[in-house]
Protein backbone atom coordinates (compact mmCIF):
# COMPACT_ATOMS: atom_id res chain seq x y z
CA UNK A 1 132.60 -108.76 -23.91
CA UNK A 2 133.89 -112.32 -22.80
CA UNK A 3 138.10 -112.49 -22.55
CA UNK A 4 137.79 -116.33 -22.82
CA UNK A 5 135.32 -118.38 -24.07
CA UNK A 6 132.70 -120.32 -21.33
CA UNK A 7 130.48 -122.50 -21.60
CA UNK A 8 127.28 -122.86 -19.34
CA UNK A 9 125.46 -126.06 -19.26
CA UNK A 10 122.26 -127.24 -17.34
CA UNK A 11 123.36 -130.52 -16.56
CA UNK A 12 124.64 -129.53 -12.98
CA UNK A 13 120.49 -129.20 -12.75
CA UNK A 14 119.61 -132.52 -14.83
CA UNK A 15 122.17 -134.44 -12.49
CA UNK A 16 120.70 -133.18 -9.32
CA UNK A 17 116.98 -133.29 -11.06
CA UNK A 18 117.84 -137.49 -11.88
CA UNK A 19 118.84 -137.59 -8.01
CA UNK A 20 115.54 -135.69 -6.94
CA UNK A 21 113.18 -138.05 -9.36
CA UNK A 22 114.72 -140.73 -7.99
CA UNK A 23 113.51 -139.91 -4.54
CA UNK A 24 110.66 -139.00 -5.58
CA UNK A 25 109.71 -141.71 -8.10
CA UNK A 26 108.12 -144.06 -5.55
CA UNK A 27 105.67 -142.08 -4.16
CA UNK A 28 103.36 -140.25 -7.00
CA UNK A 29 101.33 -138.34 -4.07
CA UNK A 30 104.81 -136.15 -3.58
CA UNK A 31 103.93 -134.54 -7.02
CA UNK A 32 105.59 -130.67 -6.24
CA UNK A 33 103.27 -128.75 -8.50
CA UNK A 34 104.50 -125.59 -10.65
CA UNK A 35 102.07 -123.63 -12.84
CA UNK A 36 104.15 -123.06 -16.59
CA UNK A 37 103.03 -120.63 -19.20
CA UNK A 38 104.44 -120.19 -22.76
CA UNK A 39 103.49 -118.00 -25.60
CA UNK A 40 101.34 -120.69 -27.72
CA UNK A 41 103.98 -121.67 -30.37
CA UNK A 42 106.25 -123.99 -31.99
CA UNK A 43 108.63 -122.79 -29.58
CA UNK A 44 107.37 -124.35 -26.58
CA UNK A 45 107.09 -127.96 -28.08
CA UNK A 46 109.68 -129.15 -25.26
CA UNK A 47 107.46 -127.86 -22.48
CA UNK A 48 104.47 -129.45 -23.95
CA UNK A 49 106.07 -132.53 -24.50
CA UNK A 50 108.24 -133.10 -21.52
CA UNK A 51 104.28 -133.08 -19.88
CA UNK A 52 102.64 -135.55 -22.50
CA UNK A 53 105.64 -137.60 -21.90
CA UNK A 54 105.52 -137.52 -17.94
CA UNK A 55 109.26 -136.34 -18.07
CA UNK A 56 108.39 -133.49 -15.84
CA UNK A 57 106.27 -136.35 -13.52
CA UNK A 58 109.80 -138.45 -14.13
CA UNK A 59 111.36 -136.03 -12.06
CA UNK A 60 109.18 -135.37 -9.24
CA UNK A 61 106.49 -132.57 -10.67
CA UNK A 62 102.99 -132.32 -12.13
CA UNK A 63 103.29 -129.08 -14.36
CA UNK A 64 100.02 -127.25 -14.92
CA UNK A 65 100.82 -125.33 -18.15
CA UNK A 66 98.50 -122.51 -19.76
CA UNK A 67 99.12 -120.45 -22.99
CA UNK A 68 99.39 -116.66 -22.66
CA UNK A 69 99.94 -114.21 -25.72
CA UNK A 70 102.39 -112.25 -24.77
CA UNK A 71 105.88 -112.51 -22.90
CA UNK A 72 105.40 -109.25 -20.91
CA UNK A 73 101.99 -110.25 -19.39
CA UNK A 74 103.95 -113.77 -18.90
CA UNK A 75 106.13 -111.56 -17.45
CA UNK A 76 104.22 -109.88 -14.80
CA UNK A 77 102.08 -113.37 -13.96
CA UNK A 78 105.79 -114.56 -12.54
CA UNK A 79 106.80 -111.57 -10.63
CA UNK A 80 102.78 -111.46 -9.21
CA UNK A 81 102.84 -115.38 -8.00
CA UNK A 82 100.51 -116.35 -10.58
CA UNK A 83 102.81 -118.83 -12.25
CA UNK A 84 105.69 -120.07 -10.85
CA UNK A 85 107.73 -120.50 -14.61
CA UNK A 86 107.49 -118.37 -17.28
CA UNK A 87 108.66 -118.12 -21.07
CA UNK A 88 109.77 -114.93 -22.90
CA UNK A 89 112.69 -113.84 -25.35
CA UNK A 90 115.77 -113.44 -24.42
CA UNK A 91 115.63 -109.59 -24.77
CA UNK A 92 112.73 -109.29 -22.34
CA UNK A 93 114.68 -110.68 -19.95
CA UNK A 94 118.06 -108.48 -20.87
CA UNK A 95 115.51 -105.47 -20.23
CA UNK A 96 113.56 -106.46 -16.93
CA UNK A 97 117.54 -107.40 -14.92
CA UNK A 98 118.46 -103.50 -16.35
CA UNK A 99 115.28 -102.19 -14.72
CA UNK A 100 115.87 -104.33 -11.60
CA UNK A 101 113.16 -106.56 -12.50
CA UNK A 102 114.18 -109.94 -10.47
CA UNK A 103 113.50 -112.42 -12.79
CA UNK A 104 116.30 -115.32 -13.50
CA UNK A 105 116.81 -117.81 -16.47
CA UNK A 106 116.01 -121.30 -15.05
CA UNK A 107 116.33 -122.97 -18.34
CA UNK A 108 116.48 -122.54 -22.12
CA UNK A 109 113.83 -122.89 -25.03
CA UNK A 110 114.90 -122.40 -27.71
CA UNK A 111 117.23 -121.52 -30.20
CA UNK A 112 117.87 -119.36 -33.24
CA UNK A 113 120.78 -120.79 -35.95
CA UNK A 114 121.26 -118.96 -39.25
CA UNK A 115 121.22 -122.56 -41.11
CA UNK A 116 117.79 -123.46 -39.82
CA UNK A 117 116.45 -119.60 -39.76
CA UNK A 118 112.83 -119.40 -39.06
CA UNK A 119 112.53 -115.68 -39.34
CA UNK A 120 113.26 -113.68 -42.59
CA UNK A 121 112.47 -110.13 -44.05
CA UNK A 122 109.59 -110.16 -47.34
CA UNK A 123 109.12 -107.70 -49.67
CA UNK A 124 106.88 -107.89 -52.23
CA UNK A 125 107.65 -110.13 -55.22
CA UNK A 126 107.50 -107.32 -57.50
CA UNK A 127 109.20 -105.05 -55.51
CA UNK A 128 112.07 -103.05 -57.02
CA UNK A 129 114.00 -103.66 -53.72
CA UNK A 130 117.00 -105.67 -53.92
CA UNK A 131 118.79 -104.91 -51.19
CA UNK A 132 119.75 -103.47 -47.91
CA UNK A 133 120.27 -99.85 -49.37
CA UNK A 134 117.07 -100.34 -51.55
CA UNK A 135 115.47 -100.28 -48.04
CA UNK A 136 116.61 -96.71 -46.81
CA UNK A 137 113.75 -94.35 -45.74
CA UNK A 138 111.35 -97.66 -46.30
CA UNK A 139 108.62 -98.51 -43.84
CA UNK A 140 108.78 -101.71 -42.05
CA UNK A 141 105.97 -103.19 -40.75
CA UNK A 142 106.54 -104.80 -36.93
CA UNK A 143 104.59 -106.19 -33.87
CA UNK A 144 107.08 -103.34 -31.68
CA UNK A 145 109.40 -100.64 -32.59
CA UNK A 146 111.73 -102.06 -29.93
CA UNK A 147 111.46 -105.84 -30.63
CA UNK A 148 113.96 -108.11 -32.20
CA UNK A 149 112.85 -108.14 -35.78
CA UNK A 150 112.76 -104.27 -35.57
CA UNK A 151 116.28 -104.06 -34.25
CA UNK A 152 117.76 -106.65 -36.23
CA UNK A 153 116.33 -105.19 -39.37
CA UNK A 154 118.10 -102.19 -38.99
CA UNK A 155 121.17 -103.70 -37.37
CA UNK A 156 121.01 -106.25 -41.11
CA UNK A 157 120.67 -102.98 -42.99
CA UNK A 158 123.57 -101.41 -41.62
CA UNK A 159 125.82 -104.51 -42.03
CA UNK A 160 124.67 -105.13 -45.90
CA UNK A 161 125.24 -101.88 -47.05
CA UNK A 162 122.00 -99.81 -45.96
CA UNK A 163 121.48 -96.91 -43.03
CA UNK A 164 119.24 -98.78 -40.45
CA UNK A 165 118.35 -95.24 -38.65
CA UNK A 166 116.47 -94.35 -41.93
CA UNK A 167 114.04 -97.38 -41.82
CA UNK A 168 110.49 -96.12 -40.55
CA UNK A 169 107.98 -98.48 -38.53
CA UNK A 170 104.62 -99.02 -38.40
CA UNK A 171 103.24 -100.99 -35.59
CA UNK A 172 101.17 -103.81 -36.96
CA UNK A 173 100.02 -107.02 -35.81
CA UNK A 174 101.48 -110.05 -37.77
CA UNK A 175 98.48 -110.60 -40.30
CA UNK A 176 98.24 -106.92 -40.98
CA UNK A 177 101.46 -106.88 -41.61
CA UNK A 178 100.88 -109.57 -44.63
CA UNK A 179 98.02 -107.82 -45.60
CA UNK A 180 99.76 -104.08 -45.99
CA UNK A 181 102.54 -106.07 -47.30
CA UNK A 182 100.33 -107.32 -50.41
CA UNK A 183 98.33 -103.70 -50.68
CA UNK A 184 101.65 -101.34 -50.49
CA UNK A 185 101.42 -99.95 -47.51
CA UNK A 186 104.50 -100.79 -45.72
CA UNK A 187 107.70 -101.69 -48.07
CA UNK A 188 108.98 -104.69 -45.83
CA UNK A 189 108.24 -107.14 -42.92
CA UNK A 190 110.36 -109.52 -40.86
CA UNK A 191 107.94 -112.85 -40.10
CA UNK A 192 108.35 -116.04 -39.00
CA UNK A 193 105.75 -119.13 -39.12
CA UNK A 194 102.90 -119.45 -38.94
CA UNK A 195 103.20 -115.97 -40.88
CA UNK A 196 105.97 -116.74 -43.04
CA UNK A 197 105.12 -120.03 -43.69
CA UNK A 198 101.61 -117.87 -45.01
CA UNK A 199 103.20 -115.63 -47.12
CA UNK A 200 105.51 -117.54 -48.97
CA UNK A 201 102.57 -119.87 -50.32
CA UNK A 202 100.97 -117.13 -51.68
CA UNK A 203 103.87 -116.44 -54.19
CA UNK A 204 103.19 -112.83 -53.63
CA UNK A 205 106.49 -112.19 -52.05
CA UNK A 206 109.96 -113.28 -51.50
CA UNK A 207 112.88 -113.35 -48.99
CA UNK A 208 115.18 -110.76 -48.80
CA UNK A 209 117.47 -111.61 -45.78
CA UNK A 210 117.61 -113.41 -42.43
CA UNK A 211 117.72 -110.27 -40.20
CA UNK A 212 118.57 -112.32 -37.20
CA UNK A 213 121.76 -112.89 -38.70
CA UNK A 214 122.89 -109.90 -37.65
CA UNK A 215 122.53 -110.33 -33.58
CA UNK A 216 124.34 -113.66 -34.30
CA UNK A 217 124.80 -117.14 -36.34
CA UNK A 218 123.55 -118.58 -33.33
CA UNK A 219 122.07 -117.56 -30.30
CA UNK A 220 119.38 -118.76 -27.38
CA UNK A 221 116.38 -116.96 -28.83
CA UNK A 222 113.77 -117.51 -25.90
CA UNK A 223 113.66 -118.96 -22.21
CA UNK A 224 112.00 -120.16 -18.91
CA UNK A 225 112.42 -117.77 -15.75
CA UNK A 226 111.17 -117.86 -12.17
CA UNK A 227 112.14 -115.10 -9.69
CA UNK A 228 114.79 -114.87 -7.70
CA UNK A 229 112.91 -115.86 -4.49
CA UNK A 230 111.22 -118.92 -5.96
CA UNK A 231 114.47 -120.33 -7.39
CA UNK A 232 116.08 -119.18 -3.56
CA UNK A 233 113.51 -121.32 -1.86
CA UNK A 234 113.12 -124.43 -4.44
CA UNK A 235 116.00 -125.28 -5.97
CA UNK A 236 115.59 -128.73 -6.14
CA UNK A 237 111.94 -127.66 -7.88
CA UNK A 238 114.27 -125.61 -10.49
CA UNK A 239 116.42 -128.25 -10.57
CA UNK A 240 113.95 -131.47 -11.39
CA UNK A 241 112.34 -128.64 -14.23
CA UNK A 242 115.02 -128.07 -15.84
CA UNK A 243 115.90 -131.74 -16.17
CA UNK A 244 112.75 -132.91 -17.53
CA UNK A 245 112.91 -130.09 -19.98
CA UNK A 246 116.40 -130.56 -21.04
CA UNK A 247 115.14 -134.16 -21.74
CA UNK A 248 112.08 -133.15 -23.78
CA UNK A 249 114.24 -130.62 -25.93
CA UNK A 250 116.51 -133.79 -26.85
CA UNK A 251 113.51 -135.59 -28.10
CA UNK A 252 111.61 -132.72 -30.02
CA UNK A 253 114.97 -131.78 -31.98
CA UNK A 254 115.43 -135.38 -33.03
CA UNK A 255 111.46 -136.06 -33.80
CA UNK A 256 110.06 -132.95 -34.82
CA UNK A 257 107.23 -134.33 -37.09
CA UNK A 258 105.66 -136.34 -33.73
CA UNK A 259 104.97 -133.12 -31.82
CA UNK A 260 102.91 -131.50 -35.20
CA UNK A 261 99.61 -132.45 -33.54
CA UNK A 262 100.82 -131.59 -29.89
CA UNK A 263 101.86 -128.10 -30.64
CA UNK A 264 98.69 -127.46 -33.09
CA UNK A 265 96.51 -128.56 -30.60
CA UNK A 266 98.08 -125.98 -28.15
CA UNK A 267 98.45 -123.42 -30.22
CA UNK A 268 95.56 -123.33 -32.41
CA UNK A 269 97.61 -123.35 -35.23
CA UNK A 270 96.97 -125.65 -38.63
CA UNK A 271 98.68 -129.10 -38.19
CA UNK A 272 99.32 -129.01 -41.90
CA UNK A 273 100.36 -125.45 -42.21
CA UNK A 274 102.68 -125.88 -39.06
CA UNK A 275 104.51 -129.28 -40.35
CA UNK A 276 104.92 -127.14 -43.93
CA UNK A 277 107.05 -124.15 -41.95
CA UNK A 278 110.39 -123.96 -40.32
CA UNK A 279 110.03 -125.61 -37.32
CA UNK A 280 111.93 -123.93 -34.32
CA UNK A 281 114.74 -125.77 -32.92
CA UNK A 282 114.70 -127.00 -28.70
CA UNK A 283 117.66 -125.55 -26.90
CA UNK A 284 119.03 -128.46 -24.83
CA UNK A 285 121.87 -126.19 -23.09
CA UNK A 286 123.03 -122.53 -22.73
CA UNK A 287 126.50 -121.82 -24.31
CA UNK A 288 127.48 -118.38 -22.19
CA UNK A 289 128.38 -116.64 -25.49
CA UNK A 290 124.94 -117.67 -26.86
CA UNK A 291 123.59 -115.47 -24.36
CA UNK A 292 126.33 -112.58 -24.21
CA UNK A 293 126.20 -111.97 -27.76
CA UNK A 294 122.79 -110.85 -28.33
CA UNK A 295 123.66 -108.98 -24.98
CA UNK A 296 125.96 -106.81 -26.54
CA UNK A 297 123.99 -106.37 -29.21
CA UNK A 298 121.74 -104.96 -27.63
CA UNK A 299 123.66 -102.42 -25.80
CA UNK A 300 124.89 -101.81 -28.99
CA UNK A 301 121.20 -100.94 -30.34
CA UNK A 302 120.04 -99.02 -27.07
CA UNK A 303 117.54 -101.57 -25.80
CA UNK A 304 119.19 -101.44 -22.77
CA UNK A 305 121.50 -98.36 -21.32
CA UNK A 306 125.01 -100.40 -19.80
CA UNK A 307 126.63 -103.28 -20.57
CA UNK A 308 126.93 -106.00 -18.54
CA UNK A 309 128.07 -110.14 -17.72
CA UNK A 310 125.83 -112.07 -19.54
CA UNK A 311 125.81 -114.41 -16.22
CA UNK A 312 123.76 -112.61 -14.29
CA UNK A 313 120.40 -113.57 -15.89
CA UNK A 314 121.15 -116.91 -15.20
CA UNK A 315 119.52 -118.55 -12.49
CA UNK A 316 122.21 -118.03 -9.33
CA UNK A 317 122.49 -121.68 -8.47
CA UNK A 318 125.17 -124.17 -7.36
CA UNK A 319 123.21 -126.16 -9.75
CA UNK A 320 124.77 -124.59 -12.94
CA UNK A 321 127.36 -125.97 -14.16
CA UNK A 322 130.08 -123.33 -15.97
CA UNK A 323 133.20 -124.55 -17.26
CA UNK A 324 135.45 -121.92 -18.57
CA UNK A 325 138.32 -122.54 -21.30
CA UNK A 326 140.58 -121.14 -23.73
């Protein structure tokens, strides 16, 4: 746990990314290339835009960004030398450092804030469950047993009143889980859009909680990482990255309706049915607590074994700024 309150900020990395871009800004043929990928979804809007918008080009780079489904194969694309960036949740990352896995945050994505929560657990609109302890010995239906909606279901449960260690799981993919949802066959399910957005215009179900709640209020939900060799030998790379991105994620959170058609087109999702959803919010720093929270809660929920500072994911830099306080 922290004994003071810190604050971690990437605008020791925008600084030194405006001096790098302003090198570089003359002479388009010194381009550094990176290769980006990003789980296709709302939550990469900054990374799409910050290349629509030359941002990334502003500050010296040409990013070549591809979608891949999942944060583990994102994962292992990084640590191969496939991609130089990567995006996953922050809990994937928690669990590769405990394992050794050397893979640093370079920058944020975004973040989750219970006043603008994009995730939320649906039951059935006739349902006789009504709350937390209505939900013991239920089945849940989730993409992992081990993934955030799975442990912050339980970890919700326990804090409202219910016994989280009674929930059963069955492993579904998101549209099955609608589906068994609607037939019966699994009592709850934590979404989030397109999903959510899904289920809720059907009128066949409704909201019981915000499950996230329970890691946090507010907390940096998902991220970019390199490995720790790539950010040893091109820090000013990291550096001009994170400063276009930090730019992007300014814009998206203030114009969220202009990157609709950008993030549909990426994504494959409906513009329509996207724009009618929670939209994910850009996370244009990382607050130290934001990270060590859901840290501890997930020692707390045995994702990972040991406790430990929440620092040492982040991207070992003199580029990152911390500022410590009372």
């Amino acid at each position: 746990m922290l004994r003071r309150s810190a604050f971690v900020t990437f605008a020791g990395l925008a600084s030194l990314g405006a001096v790098v871009s302003a090198r570089r800004a003359a002479a388009a043929d010194d381009l550094k290339t990176v290769r980006v990928l990003t789980v296709p979804s709302d939550g990469s809007k900054s990374v799409l835009y910050a290349q629509k918008a030359n941002l990334f080009r502003k500050h010296g780079i040409q990013a070549n960004i591809a979608p891949m489904g999942s944060g583990a194969a994102i994962f292992a694309a990084v640590l191969g030398g496939s991609a130089d960036f990567g995006a996953g949740n922050l809990f994937a990352v928690f669990s590769a450092y405990a394992h050794g896995v050397p893979l640093r945050i370079v920058a944020p994505l975004a973040v989750y804030t219970s006043d603008h929560a994009d995730t939320f657990l649906l039951v059935g609109k006739d349902s006789a469950i009504r709350s937390a302890a209505d939900l013991n010995g239920k089945i849940l239906g989730t993409n992992d047993v081990n993934d955030i909606s799975s442990l912050s279901t339980r970890a919700w449960m326990d804090s409202h009143g219910g016994d989280g260690k009674s929930l059963r799981m069955i492993e579904l993919k998101a549209l099955e889980q609608v589906a068994s949802l609607e037939a019966g066959r699994i009592d709850c399910a934590a979404l989030k859009p397109p999903y959510l957005t899904v289920a809720l215009n059907s009128g066949k179900f409704r909201e019981l909680g915000k499950p996230l709640d329970a890691i946090a209020p507010h907390f940096l939900l998902s991220c970019l990482v390199a490995t720790v060799d790539y950010i040893a030998k091109n820090p000013d790379i990291v550096a001009a990255f994170a400063a276009g991105l930090a730019e992007a994620a300014r814009y998206t959170n203030a114009n969220q309706a202009s990157t609709i058609d950008l993030v549909a087109a990426f994504s494959g999702q409906d513009p329509a049915l996207l724009g009618g959803g929670v939209r994910s919010i850009s996370a244009e720093s990382i607050a130290l607590p934001d990270v060590q929270r859901p840290l501890d809660f997930a020692v707390k929920y045995g994702l990972i074994d040991k406790p430990f500072d929440a620092s040492a994911v982040l991207a070992a830099t003199s580029h990152v700024d911390v500022r410590t306080g009372m």
